[in-house]
Protein backbone atom coordinates (compact mmCIF):
# COMPACT_ATOMS: atom_id res chain seq x y z
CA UNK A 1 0.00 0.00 0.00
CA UNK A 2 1.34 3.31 -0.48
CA UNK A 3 1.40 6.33 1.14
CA UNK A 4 -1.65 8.18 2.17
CA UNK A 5 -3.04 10.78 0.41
CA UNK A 6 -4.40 13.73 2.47
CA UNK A 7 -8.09 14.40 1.91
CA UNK A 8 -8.88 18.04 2.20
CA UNK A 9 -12.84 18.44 2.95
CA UNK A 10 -15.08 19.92 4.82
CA UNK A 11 -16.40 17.49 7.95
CA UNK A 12 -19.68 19.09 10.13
CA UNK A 13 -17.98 18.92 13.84
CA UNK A 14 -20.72 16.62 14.95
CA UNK A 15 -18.93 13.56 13.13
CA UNK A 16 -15.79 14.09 15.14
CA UNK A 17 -16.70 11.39 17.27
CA UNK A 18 -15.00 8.77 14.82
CA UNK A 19 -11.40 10.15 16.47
CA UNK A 20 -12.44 8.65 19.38
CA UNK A 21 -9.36 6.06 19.45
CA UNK A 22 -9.24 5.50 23.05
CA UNK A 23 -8.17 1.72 24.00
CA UNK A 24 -7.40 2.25 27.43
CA UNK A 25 -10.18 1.22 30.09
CA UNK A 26 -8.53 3.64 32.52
CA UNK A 27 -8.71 6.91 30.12
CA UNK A 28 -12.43 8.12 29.61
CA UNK A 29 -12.12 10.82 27.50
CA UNK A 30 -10.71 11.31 24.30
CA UNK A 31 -7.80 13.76 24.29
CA UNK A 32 -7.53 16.56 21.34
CA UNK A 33 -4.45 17.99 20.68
CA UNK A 34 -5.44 21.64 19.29
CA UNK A 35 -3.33 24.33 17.39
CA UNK A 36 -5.18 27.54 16.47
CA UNK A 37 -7.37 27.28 18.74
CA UNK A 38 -7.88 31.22 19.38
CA UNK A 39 -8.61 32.11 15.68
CA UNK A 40 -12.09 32.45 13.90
CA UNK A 41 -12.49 28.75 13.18
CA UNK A 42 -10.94 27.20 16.17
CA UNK A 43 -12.78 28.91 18.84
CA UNK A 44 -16.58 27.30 16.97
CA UNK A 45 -14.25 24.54 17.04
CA UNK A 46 -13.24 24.47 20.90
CA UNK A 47 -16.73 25.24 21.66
CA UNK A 48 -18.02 21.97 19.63
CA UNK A 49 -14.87 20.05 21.28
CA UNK A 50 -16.30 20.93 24.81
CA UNK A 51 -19.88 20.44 24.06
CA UNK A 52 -19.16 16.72 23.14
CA UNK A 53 -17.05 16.02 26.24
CA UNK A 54 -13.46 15.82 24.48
CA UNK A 55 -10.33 16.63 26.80
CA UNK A 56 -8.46 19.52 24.97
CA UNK A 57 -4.79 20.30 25.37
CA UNK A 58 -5.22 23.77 23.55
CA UNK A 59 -1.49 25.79 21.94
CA UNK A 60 -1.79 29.01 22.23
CA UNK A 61 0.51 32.32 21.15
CA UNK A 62 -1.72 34.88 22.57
CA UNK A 63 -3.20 35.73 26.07
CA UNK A 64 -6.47 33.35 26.46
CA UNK A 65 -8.98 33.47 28.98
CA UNK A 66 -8.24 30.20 31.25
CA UNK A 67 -11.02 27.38 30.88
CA UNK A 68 -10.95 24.97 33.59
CA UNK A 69 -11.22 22.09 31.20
CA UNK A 70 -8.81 23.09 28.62
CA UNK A 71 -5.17 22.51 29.17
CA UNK A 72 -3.41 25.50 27.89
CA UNK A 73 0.26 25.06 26.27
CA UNK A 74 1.83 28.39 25.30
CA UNK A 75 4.31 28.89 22.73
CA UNK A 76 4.66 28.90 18.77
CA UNK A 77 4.02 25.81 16.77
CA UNK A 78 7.28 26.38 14.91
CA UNK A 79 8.84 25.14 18.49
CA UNK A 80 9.38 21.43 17.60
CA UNK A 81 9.79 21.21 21.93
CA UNK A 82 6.34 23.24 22.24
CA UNK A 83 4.54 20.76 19.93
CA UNK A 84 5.86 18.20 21.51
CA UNK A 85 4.99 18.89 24.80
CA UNK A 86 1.33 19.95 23.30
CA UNK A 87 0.52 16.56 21.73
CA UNK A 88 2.25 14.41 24.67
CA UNK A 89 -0.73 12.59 25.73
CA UNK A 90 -3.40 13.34 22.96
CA UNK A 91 -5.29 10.55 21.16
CA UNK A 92 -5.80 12.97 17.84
CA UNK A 93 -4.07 16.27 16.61
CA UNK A 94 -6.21 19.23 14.95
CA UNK A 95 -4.89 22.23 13.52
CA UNK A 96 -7.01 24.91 12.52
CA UNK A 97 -3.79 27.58 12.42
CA UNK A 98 -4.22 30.86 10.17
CA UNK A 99 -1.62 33.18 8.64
CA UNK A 100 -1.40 35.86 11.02
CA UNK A 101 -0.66 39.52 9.56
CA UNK A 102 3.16 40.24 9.35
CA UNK A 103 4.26 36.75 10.23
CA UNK A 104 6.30 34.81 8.31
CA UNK A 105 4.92 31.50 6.74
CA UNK A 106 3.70 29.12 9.86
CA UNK A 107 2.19 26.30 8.10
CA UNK A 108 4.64 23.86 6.95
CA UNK A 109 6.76 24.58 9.75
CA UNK A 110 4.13 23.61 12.10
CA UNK A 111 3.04 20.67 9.86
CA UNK A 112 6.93 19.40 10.13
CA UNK A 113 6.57 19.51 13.85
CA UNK A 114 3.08 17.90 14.51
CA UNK A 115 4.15 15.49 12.12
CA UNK A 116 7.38 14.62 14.32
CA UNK A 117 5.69 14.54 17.52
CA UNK A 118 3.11 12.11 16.36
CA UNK A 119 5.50 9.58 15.30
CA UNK A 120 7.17 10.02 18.21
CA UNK A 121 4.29 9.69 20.47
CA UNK A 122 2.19 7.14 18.00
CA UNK A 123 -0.80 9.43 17.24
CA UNK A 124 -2.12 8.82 13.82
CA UNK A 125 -5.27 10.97 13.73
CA UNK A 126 -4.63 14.53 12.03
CA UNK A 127 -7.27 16.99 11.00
CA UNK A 128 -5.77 20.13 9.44
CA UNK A 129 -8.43 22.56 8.27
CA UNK A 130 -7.18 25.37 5.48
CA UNK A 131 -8.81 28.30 3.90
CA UNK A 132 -6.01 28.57 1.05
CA UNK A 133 -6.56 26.48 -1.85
CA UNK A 134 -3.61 24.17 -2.90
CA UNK A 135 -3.00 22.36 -6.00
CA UNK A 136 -3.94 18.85 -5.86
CA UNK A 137 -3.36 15.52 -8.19
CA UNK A 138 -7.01 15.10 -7.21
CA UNK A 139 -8.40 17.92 -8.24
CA UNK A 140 -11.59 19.06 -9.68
CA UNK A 141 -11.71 22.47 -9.13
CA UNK A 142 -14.50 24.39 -10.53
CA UNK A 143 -13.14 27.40 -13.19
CA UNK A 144 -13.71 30.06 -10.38
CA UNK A 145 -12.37 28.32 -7.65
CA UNK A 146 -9.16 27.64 -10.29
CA UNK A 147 -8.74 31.78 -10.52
CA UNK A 148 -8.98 32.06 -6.89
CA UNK A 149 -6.24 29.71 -6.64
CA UNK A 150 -4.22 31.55 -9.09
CA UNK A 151 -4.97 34.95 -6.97
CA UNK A 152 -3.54 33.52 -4.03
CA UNK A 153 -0.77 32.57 -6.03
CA UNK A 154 -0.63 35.84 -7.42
CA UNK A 155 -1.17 38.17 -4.02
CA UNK A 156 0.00 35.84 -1.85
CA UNK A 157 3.02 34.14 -3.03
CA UNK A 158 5.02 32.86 -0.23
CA UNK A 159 1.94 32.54 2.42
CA UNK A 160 0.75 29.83 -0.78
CA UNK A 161 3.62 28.43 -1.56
CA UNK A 162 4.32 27.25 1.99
CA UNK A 163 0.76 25.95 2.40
CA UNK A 164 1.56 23.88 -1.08
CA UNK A 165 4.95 22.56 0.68
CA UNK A 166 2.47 22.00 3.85
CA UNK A 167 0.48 20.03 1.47
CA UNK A 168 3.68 18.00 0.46
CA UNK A 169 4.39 17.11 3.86
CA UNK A 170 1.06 15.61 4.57
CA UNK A 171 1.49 13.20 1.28
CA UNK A 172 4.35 12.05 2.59
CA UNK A 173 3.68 11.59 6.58
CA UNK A 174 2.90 8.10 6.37
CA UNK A 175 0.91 8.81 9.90
């Protein structure tokens, strides 16, 4: 069998309860490792997390009101030690990191770390969600979803380029 292909879609957040991977009879909930957990689409996705009982060990760059049942890890996920120490534990990984302003590319430097410190902790569930389009083998993009790839190439060439090489990564994980 050969590697697997990432498969970028868009899942409702009520079927997250396949990640439950939980074998131990001690452990009774399922753990969520979480990057971008502050930004638009991670905090619906922290609330959805909490409303279905998941455990949430929650990285975070920016000051975050404390909730008791999240377990807050601060740092960058460039920081292949801070992503380690983040996922240490989790039964699943989800990333749901944006592009912030003036920053320099984040994605497939984070990728490269969650990546690492899943093999090395044996996690093998990884959601990544992305509002950048990237080209695909797969694809079967529609001709105006094509041009707003191309103007993403075009106005936003090295925040696209490194979600591409993010892309590349993920083919290639083996997880």
């Amino acid at each position: 069998m050969g590697p697997l292909r990432p498969l970028l879609l868009t899942i409702p957040v009520g079927w997250l309860s396949f990640i439950n991977t939980s074998t131990s009879f001690m452990k009774t909930k399922t753990t969520i490792a979480l990057l971008g957990g502050t930004g638009k689409s991670g905090q619906y996705l922290v609330h959805q997390l909490l409303q279905q009982n998941f455990a949430i060990r929650m990285l975070i760059r920016q000051d975050f009101t404390p909730v008791p049942t999240i377990t807050v890890v601060r740092g960058d996920a460039r920081d292949p030690r801070t992503v380690r120490h983040l996922v240490k534990g989790a039964d699943a990984v989800i990333s749901t990191i944006g592009q912030r302003g003036n920053d320099g590319p984040i994605f497939s430097a984070a990728t490269a770390n969650v990546i690492q410190a899943m093999r090395e902790e044996g996690i093998r569930r990884y959601i990544l969600t992305t509002g950048l389009s990237v080209n695909t083998m797969a694809d079967q993009k529609s001709h105006w979803v094509a041009q707003a790839t191309d103007w993403m190439y075009t106005h936003y060439p090295q925040t696209t380029s490194d979600k591409q090489h993010e892309y590349g990564l993920l083919q290639h994980a083996l997880l």
